[in-house]
N, C-alpha and C. Protein backbone atom coordinates (compact mmCIF):
# COMPACT_ATOMS: atom_id res chain seq x y z
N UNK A 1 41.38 -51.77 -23.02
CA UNK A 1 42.77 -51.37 -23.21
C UNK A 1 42.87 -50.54 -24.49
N UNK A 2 43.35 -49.14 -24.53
CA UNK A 2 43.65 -48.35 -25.67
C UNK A 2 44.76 -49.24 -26.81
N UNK A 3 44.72 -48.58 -27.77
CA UNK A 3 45.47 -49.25 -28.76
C UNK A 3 46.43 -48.33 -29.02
N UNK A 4 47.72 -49.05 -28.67
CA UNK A 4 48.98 -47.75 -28.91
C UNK A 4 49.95 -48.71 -30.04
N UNK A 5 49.96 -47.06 -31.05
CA UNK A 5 51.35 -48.28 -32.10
C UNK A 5 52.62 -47.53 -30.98
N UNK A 6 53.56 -48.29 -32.01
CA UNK A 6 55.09 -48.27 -31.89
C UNK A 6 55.35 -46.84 -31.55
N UNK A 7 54.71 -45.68 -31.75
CA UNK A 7 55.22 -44.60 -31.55
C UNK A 7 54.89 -43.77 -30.31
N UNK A 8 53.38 -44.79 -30.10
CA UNK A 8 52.74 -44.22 -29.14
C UNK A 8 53.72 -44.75 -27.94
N UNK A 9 54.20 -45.94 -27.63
CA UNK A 9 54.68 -46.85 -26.76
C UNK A 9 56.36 -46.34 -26.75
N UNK A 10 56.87 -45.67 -27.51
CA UNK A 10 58.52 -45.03 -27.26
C UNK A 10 58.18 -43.73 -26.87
N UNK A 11 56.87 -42.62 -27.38
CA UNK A 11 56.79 -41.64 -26.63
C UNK A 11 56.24 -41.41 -24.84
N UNK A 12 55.59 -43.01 -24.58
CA UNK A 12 55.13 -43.17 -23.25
C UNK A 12 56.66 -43.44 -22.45
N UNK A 13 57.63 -44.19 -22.84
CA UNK A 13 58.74 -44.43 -22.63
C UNK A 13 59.72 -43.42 -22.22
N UNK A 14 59.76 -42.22 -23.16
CA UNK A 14 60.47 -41.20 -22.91
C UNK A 14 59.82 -40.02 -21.94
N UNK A 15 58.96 -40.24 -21.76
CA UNK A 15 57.57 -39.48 -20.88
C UNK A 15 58.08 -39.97 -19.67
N UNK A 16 58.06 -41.56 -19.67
CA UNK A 16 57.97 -42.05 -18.28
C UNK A 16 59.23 -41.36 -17.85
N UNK A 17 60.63 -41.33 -18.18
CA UNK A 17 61.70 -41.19 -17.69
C UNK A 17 62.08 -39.62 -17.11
N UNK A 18 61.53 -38.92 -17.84
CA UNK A 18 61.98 -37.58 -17.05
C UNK A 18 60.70 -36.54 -17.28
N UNK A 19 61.08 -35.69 -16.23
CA UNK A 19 60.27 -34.45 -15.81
C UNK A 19 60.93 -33.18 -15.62
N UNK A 20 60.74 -32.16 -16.13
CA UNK A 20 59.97 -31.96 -16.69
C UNK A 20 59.82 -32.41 -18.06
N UNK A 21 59.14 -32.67 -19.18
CA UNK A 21 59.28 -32.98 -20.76
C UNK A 21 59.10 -32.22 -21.42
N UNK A 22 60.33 -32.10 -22.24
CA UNK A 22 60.76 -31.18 -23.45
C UNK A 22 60.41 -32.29 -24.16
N UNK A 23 59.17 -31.90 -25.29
CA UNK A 23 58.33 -32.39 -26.33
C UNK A 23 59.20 -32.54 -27.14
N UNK A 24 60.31 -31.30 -27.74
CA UNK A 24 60.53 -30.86 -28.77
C UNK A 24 62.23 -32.03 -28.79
N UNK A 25 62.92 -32.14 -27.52
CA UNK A 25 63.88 -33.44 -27.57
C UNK A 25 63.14 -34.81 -27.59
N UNK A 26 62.26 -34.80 -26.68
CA UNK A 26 61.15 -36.71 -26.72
C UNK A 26 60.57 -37.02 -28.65
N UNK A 27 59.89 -35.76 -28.95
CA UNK A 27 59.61 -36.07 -30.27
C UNK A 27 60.98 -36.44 -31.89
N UNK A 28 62.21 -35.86 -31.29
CA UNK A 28 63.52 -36.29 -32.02
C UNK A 28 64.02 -37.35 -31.40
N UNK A 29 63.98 -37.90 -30.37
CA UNK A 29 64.44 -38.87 -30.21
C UNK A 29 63.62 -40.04 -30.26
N UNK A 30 62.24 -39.80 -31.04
CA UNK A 30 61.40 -41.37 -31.09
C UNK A 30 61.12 -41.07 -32.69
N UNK A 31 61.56 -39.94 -33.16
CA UNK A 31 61.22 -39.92 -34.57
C UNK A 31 60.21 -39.23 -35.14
N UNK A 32 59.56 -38.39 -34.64
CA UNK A 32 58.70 -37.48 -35.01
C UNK A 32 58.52 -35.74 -34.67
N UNK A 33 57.67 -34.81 -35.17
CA UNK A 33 57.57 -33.66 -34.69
C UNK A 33 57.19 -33.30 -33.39
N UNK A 34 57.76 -32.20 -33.38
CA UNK A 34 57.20 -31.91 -31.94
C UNK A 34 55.58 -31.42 -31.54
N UNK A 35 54.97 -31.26 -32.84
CA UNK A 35 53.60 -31.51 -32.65
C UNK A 35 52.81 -32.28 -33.08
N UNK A 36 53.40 -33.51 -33.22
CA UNK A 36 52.43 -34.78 -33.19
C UNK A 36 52.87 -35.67 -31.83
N UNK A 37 53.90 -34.92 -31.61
CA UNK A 37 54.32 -35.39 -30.39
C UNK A 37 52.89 -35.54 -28.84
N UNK A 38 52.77 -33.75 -29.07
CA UNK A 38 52.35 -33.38 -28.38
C UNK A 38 50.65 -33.40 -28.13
N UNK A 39 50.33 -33.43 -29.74
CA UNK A 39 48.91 -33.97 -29.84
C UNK A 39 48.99 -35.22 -29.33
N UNK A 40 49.54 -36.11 -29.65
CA UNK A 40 49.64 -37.61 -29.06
C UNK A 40 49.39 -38.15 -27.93
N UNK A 41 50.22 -37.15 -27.34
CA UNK A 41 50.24 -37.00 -25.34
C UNK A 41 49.21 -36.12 -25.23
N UNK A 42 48.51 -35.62 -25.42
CA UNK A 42 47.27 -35.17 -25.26
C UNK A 42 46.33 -36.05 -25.18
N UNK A 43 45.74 -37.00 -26.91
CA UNK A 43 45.06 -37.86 -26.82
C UNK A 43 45.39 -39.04 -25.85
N UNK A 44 46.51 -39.46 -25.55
CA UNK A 44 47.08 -40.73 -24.40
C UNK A 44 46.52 -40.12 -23.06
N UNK A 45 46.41 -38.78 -22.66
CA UNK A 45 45.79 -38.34 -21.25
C UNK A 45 44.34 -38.51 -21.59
N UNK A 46 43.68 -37.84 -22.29
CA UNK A 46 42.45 -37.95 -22.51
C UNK A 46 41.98 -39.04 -22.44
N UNK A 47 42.83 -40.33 -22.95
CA UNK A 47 42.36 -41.46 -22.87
C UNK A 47 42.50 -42.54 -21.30
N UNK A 48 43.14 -41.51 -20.37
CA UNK A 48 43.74 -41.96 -19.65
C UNK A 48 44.71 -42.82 -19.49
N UNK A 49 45.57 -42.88 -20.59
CA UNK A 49 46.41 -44.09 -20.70
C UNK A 49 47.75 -43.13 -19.80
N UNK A 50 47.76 -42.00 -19.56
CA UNK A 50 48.55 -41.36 -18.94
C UNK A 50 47.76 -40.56 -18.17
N UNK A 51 48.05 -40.83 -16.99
CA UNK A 51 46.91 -40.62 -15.67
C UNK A 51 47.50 -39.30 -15.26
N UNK A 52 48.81 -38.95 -14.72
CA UNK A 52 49.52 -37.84 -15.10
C UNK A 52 51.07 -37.58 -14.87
N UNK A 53 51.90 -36.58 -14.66
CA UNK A 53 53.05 -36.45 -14.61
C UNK A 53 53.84 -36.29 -13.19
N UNK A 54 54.40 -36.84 -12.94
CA UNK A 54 54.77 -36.76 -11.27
C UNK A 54 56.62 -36.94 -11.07
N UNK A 55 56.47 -36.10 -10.25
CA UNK A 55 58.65 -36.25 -10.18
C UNK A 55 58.10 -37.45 -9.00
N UNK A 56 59.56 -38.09 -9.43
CA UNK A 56 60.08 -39.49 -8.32
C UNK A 56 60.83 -38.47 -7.16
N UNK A 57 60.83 -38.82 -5.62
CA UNK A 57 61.07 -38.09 -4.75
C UNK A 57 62.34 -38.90 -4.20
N UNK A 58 63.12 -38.74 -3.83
CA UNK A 58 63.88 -39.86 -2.76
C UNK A 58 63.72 -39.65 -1.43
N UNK A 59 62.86 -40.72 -0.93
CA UNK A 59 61.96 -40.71 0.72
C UNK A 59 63.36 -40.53 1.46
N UNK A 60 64.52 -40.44 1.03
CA UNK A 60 65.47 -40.98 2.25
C UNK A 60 66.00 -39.23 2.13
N UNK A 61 65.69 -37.90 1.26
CA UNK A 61 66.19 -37.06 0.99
C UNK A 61 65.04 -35.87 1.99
N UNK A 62 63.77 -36.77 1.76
CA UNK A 62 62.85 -35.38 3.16
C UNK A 62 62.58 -36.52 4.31
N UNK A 63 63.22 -37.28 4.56
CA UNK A 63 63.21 -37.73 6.30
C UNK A 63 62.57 -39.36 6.42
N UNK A 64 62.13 -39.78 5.21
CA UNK A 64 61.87 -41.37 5.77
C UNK A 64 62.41 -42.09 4.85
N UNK A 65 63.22 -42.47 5.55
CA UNK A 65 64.62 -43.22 5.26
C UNK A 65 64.10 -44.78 5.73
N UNK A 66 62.94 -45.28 6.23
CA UNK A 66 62.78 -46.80 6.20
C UNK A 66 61.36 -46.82 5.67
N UNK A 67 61.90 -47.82 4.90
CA UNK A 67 60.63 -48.27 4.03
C UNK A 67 60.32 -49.73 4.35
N UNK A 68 59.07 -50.00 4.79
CA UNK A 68 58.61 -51.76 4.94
C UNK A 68 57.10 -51.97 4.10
N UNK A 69 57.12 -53.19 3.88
CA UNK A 69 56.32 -53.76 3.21
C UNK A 69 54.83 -54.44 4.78
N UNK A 70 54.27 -54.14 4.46
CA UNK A 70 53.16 -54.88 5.77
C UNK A 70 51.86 -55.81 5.03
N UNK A 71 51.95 -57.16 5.66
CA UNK A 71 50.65 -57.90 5.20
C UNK A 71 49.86 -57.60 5.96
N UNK A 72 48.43 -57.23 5.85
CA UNK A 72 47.54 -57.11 7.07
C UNK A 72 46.71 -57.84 6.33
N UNK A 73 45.65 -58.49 7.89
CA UNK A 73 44.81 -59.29 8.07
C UNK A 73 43.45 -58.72 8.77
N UNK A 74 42.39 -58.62 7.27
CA UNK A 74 41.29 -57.87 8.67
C UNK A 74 40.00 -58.80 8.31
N UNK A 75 39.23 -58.84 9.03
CA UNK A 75 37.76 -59.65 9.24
C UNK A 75 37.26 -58.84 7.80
N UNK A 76 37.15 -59.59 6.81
CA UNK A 76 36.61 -59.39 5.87
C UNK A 76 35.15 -59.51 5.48
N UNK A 77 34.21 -58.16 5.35
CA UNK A 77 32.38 -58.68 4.97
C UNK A 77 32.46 -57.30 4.04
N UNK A 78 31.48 -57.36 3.62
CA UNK A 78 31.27 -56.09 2.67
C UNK A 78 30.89 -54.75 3.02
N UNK A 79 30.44 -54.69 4.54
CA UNK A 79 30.23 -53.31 5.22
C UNK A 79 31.40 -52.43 5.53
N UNK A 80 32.36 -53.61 6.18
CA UNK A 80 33.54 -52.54 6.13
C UNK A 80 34.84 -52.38 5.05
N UNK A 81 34.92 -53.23 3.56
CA UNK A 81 35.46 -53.06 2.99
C UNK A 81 35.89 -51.84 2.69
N UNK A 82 34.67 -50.86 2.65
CA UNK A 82 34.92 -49.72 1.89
C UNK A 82 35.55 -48.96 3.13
N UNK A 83 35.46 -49.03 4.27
CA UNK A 83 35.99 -48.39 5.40
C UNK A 83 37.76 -48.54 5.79
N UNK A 84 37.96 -49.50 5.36
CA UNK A 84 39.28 -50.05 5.50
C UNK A 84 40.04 -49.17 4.45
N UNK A 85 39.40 -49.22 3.17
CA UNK A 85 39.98 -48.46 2.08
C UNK A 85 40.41 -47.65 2.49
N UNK A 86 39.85 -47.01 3.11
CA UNK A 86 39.20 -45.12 3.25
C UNK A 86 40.31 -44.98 4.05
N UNK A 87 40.29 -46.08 5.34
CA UNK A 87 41.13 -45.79 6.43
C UNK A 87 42.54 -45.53 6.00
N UNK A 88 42.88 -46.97 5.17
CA UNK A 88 44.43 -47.26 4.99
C UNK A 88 44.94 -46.24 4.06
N UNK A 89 43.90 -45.38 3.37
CA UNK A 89 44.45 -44.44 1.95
C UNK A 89 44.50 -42.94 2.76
N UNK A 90 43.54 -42.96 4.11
CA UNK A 90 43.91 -41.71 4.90
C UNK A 90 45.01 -41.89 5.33
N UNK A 91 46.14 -42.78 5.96
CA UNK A 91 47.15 -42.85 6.78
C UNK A 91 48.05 -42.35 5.84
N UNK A 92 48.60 -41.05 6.71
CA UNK A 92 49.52 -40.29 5.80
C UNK A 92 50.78 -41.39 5.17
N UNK A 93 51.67 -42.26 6.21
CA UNK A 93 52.47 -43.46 6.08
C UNK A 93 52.34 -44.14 4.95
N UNK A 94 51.22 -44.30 4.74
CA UNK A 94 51.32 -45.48 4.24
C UNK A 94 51.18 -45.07 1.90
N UNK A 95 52.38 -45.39 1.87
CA UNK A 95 52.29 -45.07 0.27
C UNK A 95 51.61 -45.76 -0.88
N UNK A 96 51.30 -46.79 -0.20
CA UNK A 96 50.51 -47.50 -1.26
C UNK A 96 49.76 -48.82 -0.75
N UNK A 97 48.67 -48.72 -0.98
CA UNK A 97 47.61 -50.03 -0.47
C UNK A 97 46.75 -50.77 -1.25
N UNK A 98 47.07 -52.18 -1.47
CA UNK A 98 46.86 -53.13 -2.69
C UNK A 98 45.55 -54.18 -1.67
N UNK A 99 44.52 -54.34 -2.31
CA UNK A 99 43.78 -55.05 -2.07
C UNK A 99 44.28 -56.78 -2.50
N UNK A 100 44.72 -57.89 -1.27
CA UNK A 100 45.02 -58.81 -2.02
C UNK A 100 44.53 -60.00 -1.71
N UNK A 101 44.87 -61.27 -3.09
CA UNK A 101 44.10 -62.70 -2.29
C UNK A 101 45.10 -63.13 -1.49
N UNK A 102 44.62 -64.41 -0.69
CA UNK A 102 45.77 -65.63 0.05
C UNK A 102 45.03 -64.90 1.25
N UNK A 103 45.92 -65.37 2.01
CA UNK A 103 46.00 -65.32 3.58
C UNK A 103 46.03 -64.04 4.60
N UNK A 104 46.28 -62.87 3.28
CA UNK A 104 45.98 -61.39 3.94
C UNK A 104 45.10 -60.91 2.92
N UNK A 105 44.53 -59.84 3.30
CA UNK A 105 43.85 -58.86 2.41
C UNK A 105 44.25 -57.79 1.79
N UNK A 106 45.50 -57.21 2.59
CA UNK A 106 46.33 -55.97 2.36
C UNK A 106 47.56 -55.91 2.11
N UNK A 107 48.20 -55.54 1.34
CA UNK A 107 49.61 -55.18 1.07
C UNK A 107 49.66 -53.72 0.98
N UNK A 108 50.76 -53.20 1.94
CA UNK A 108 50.35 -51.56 2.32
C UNK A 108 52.44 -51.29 2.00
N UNK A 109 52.55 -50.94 1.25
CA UNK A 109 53.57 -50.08 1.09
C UNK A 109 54.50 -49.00 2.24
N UNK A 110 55.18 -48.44 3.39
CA UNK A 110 54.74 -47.59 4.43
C UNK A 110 56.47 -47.18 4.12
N UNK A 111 56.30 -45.21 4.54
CA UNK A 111 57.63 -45.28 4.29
C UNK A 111 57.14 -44.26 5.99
N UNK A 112 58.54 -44.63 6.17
CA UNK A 112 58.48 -44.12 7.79
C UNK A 112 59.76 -43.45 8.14
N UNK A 113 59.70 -42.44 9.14
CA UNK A 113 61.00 -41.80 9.78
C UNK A 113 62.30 -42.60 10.00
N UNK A 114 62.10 -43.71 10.79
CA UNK A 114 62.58 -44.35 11.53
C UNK A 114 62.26 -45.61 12.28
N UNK A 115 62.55 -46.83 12.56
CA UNK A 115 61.85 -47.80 13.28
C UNK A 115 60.84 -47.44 14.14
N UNK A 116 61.33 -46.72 14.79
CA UNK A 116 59.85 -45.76 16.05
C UNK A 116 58.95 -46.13 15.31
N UNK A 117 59.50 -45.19 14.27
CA UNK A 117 57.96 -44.31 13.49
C UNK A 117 57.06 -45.65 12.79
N UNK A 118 57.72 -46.68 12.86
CA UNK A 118 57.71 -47.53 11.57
C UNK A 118 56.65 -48.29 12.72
N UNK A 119 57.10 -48.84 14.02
CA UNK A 119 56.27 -49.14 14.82
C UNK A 119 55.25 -48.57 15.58
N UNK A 120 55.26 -47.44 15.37
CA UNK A 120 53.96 -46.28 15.52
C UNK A 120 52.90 -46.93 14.90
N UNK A 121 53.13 -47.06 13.39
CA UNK A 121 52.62 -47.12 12.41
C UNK A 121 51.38 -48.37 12.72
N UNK A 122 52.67 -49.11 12.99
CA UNK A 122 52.36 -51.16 13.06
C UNK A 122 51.63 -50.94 14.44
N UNK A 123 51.82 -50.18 15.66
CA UNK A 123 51.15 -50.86 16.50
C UNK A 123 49.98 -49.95 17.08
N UNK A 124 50.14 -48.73 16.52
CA UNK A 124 48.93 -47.77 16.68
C UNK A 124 47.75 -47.24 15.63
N UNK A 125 48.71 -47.30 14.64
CA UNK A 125 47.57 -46.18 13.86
C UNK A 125 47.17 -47.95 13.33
N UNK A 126 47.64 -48.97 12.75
CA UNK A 126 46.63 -50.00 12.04
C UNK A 126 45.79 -50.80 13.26
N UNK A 127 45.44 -49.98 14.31
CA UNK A 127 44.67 -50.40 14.97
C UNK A 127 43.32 -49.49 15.10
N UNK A 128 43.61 -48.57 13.79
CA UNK A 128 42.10 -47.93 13.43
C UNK A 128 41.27 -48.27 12.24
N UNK A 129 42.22 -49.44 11.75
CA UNK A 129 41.40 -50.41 10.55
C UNK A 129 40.70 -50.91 10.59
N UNK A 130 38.99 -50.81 10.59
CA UNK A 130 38.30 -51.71 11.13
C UNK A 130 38.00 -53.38 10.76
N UNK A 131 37.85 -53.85 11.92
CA UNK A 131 38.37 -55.57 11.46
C UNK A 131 39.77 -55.58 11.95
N UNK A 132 40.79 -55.01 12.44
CA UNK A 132 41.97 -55.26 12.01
C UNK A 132 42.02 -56.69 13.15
N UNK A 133 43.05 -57.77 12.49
CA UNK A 133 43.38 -58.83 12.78
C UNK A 133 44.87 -59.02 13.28
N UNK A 134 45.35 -58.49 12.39
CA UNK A 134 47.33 -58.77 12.40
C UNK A 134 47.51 -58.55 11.84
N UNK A 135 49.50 -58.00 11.54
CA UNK A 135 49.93 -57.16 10.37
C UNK A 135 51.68 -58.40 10.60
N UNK A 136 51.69 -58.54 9.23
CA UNK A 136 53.37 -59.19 9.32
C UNK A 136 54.26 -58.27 8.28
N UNK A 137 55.19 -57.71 9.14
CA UNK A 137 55.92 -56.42 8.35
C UNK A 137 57.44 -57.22 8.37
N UNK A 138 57.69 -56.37 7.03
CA UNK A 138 58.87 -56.98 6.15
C UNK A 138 59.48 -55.55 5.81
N UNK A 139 60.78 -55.53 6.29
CA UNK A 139 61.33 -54.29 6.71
C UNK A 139 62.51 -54.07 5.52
N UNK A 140 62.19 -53.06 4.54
CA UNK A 140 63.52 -53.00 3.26
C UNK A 140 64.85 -52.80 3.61
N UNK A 141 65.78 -53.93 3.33
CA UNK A 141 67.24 -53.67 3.88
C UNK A 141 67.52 -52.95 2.56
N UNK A 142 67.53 -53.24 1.32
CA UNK A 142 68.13 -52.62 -0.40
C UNK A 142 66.89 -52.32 -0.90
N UNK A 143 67.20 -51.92 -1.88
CA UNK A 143 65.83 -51.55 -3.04
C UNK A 143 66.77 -51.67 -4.33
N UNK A 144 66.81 -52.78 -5.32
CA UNK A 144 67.33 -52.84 -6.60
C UNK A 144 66.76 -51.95 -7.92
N UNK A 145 65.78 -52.41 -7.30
CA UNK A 145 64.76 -51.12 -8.67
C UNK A 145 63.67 -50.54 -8.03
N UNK A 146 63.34 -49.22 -8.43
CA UNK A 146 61.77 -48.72 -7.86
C UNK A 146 61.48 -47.80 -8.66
N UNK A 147 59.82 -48.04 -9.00
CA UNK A 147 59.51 -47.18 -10.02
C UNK A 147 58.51 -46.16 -9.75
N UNK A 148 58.18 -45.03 -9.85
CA UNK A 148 56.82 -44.02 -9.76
C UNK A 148 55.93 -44.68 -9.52
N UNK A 149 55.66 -46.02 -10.34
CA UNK A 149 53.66 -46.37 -10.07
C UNK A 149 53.85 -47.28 -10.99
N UNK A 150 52.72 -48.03 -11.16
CA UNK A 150 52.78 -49.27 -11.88
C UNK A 150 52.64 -49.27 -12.86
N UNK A 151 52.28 -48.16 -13.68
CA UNK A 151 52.03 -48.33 -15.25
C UNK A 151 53.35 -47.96 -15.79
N UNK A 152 54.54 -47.51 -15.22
CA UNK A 152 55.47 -47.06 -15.62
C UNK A 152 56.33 -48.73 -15.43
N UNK A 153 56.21 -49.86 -14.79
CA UNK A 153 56.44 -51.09 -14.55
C UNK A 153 55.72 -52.04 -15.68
N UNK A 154 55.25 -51.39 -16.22
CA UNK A 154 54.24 -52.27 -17.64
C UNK A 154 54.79 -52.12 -18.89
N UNK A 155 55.28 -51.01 -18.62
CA UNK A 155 55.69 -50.55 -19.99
C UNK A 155 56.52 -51.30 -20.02
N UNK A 156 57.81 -51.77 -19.19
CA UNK A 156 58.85 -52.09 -19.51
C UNK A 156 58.92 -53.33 -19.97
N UNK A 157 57.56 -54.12 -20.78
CA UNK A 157 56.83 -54.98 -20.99
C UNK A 157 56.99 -54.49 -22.57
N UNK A 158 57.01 -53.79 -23.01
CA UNK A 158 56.56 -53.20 -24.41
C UNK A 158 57.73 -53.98 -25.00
């Protein structure tokens, strides 16, 4: 884990929140120049502590307007681990895929057109997962908070 002071951790803060970033407002509003600002966020990429910069999209604004959560269950050995990866990170659907413990292996994120699409998803394409076992999908009625990615969910830890 990199070592960030206090300045490093309000300029990751003001980073996280908007796009494009004007250095020269983020560095006055955490208290410093705009080129130590900017060296800073330089060294924080280099270090990878900032992987990179990405606008938040609203799925419901270019056409997939349902979002579900899916547990999947697949015959787990070490030949096809890496295949499953491969598979579930090719499926255009699916936004995010968490390797997990308990009773499934997968937590797959999926944002979809429409129920159709949503059961397309569930009853065709995760039947090119190899191993696949069963999937128990949990369908988003609200969303209270949602963030870009998870390191932007850490921070709010600082």
């Amino acid at each position: 884990m990199t070592d960030l002071d206090d300045l490093d951790r309000r300029l990751l803060h003001r980073v996280a929140e908007e796009l494009p970033v004007d250095l020269a407002e983020v560095a006055d509003q955490i208290g410093t120049t705009t080129e130590d600002a900017g060296k800073r966020l330089q060294r924080l990429r280099e270090q990878d502590v900032v992987r990179e910069l990405v606008a938040q999209i609203d799925p419901a604004a270019v056409g997939l307007g349902c979002t579900a959560f899916l547990l999947v269950r697949v015959a787990q050995n070490a030949d096809n681990f890496a295949a499953v990866r491969q598979v579930l990170s090719d499926l255009e659907s699916v936004e995010e895929a968490h390797a997990v413990g308990g009773e499934f292996d997968w937590l797959l994120k999926v944002r979809a057109e429409s129920l159709a699409d949503l059961q397309d998803v569930v009853t065709r394409k995760l039947s090119l997962v190899p191993g696949f076992i069963r999937a128990q999908t949990c369908i988003v009625l609200d969303t209270a908070c949602e963030f870009v990615n998870a390191d932007r969910v850490r921070l709010a830890g600082f």
